[in-house]
C-alpha atoms as a PDB file:
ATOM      1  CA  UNK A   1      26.442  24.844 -31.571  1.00  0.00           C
ATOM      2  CA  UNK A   2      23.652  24.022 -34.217  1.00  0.00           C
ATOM      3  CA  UNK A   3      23.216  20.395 -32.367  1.00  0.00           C
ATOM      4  CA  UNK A   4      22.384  22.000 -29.127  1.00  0.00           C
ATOM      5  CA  UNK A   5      19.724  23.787 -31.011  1.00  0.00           C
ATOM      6  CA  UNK A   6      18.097  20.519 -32.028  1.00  0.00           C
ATOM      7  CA  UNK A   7      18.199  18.841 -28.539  1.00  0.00           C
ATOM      8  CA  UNK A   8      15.304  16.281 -28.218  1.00  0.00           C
ATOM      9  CA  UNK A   9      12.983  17.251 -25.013  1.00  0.00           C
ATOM     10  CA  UNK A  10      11.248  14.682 -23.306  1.00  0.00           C
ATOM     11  CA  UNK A  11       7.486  14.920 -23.315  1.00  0.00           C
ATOM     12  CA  UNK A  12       5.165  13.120 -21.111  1.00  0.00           C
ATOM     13  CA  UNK A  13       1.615  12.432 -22.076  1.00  0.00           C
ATOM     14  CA  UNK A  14      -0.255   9.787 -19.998  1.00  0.00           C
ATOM     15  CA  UNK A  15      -3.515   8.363 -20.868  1.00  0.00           C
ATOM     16  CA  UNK A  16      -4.142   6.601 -17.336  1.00  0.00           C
ATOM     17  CA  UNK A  17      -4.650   8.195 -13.926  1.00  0.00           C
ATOM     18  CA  UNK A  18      -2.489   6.555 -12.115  1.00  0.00           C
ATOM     19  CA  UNK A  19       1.225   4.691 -12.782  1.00  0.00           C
ATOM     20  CA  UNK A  20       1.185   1.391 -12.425  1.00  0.00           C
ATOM     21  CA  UNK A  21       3.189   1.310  -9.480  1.00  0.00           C
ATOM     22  CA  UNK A  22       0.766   3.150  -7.670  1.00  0.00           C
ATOM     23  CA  UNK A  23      -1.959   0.562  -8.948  1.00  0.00           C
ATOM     24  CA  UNK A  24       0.130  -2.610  -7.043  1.00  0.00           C
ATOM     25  CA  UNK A  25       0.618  -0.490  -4.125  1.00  0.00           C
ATOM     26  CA  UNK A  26      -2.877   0.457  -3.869  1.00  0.00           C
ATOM     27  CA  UNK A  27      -3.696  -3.342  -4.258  1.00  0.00           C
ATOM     28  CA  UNK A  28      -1.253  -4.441  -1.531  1.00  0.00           C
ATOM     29  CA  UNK A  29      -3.038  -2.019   0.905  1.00  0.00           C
ATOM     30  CA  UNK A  30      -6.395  -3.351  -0.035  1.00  0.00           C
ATOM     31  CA  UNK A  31      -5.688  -6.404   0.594  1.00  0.00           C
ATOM     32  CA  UNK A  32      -3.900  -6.105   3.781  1.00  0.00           C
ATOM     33  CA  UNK A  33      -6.980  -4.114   5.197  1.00  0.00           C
ATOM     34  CA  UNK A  34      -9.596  -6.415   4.023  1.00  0.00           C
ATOM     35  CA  UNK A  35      -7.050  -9.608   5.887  1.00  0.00           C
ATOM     36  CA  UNK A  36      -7.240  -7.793   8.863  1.00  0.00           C
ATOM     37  CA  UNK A  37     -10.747  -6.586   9.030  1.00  0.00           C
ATOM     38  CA  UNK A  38     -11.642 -10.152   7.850  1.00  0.00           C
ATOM     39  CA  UNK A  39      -9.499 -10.979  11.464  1.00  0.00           C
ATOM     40  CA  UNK A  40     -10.866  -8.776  13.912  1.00  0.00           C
ATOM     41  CA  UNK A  41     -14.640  -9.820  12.615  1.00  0.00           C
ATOM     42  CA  UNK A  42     -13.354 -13.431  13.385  1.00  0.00           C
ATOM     43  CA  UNK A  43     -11.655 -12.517  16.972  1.00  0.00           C
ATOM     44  CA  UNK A  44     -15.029 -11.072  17.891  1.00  0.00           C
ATOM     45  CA  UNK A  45     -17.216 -13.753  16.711  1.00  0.00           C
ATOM     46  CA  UNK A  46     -15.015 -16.722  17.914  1.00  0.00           C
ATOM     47  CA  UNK A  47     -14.662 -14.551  21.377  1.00  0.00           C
ATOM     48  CA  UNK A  48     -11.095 -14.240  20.666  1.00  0.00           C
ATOM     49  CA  UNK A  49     -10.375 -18.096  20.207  1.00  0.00           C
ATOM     50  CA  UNK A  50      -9.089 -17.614  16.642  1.00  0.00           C
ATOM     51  CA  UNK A  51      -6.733 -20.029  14.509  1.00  0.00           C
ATOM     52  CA  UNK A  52      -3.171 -19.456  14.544  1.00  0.00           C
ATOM     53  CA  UNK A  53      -3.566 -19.105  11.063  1.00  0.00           C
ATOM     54  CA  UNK A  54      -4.884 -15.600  11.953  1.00  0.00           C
ATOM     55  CA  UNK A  55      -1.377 -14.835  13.132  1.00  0.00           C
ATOM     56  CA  UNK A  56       0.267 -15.954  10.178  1.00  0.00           C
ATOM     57  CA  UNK A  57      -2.419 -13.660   8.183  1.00  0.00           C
ATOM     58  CA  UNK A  58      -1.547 -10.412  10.342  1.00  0.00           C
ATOM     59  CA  UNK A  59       2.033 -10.990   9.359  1.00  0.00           C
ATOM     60  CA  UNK A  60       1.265 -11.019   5.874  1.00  0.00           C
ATOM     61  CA  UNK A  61      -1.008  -7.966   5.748  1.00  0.00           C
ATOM     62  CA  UNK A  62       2.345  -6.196   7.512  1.00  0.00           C
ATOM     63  CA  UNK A  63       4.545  -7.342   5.079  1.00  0.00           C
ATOM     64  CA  UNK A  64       2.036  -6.677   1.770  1.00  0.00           C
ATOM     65  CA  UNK A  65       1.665  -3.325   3.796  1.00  0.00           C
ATOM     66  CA  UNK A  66       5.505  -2.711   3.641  1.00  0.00           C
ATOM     67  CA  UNK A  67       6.349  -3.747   0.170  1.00  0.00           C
ATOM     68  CA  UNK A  68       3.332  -1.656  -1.316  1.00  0.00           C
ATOM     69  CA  UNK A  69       4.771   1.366   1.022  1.00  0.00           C
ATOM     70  CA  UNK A  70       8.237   0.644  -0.926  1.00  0.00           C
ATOM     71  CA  UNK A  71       5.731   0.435  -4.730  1.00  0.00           C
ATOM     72  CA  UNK A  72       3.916   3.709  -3.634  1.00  0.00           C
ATOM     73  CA  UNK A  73       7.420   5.393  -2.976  1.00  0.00           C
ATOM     74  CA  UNK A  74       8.443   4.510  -6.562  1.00  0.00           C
ATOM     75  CA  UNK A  75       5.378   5.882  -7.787  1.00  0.00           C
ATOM     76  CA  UNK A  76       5.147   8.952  -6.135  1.00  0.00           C
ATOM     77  CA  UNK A  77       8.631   9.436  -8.186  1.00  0.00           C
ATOM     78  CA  UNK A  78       7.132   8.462 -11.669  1.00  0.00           C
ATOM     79  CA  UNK A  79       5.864  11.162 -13.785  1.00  0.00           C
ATOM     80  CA  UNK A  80       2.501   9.280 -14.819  1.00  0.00           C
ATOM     81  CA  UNK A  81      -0.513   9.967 -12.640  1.00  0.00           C
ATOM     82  CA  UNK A  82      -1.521  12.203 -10.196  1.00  0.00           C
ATOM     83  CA  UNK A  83      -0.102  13.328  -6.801  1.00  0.00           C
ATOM     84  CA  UNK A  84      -3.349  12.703  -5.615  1.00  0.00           C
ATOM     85  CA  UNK A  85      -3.722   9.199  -5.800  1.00  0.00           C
ATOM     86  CA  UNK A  86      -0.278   8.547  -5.000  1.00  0.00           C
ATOM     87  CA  UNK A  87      -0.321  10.076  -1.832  1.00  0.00           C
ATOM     88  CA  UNK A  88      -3.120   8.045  -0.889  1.00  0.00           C
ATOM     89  CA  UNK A  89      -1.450   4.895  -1.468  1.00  0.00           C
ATOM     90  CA  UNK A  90       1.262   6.038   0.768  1.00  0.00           C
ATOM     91  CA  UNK A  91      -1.522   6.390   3.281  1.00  0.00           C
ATOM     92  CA  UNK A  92      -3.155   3.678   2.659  1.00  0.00           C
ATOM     93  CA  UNK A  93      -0.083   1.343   3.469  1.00  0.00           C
ATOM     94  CA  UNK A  94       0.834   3.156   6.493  1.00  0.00           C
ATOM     95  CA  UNK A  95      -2.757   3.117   7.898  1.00  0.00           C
ATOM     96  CA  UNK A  96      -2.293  -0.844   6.925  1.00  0.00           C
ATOM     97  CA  UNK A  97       1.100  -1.143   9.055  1.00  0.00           C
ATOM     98  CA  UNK A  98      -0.164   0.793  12.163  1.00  0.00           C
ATOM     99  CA  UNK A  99      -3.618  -1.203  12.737  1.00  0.00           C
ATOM    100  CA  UNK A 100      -2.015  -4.742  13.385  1.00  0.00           C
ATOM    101  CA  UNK A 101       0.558  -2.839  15.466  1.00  0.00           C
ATOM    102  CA  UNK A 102      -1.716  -1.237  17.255  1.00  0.00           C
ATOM    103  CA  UNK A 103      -4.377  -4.583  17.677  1.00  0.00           C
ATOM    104  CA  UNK A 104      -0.929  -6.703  18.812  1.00  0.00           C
ATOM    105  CA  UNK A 105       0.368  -3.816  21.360  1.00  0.00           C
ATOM    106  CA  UNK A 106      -3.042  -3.707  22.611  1.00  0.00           C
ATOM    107  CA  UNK A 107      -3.510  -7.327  23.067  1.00  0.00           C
ATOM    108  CA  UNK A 108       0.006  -7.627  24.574  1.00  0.00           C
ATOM    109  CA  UNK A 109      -1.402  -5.416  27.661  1.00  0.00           C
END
């Protein structure tokens, strides 16, 4: 009875804005978005006759899109940071999944 009196609480106290997996998923995002702006800037200068390395690229921005989905999900569970931030790394890597869809379903048609 006088243990449960003396039970240790957990405190948090953060310094940084953000937790560190919402950091890497904010990164993976980034990049993703800058590889496929950098691709539809080439498609439109080359009038579409782009590399197949281009291809490769787009695959890669949807898979950095889906892991930092999966780093911004961890985050949004850690107490460090804000919800704030957090949720816009969740955005940020769906917005970064849905654009090459989109660009591939409309060049498919």
């Amino acid at each position: 009875m006088i243990m449960g009196l003396f039970k240790k609480r957990r405190y948090y106290f953060t310094d940084s804005s953000f937790a560190s997996d919402t950091i890497i998923a904010d990164c993976m995002g980034g990049i993703a978005l800058i590889i496929e702006v950098v691709s539809v800037i080439v498609s439109i200068a080359t009038a579409g006759h782009v590399p197949e390395v281009f291809g490769l690229l787009y695959i890669i921005a949807m898979l950095l899109s889906i892991v930092g989905e999966i780093f911004a999900r961890m985050g949004l569970q850690s107490q460090k940071g804000g919800v704030r931030g957090k949720r816009i790394s969740i955005w940020l890597n769906i917005v970064s999944f849905v654009v090459p869809v989109i660009i591939i379903l409309l060049g498919r048609f």
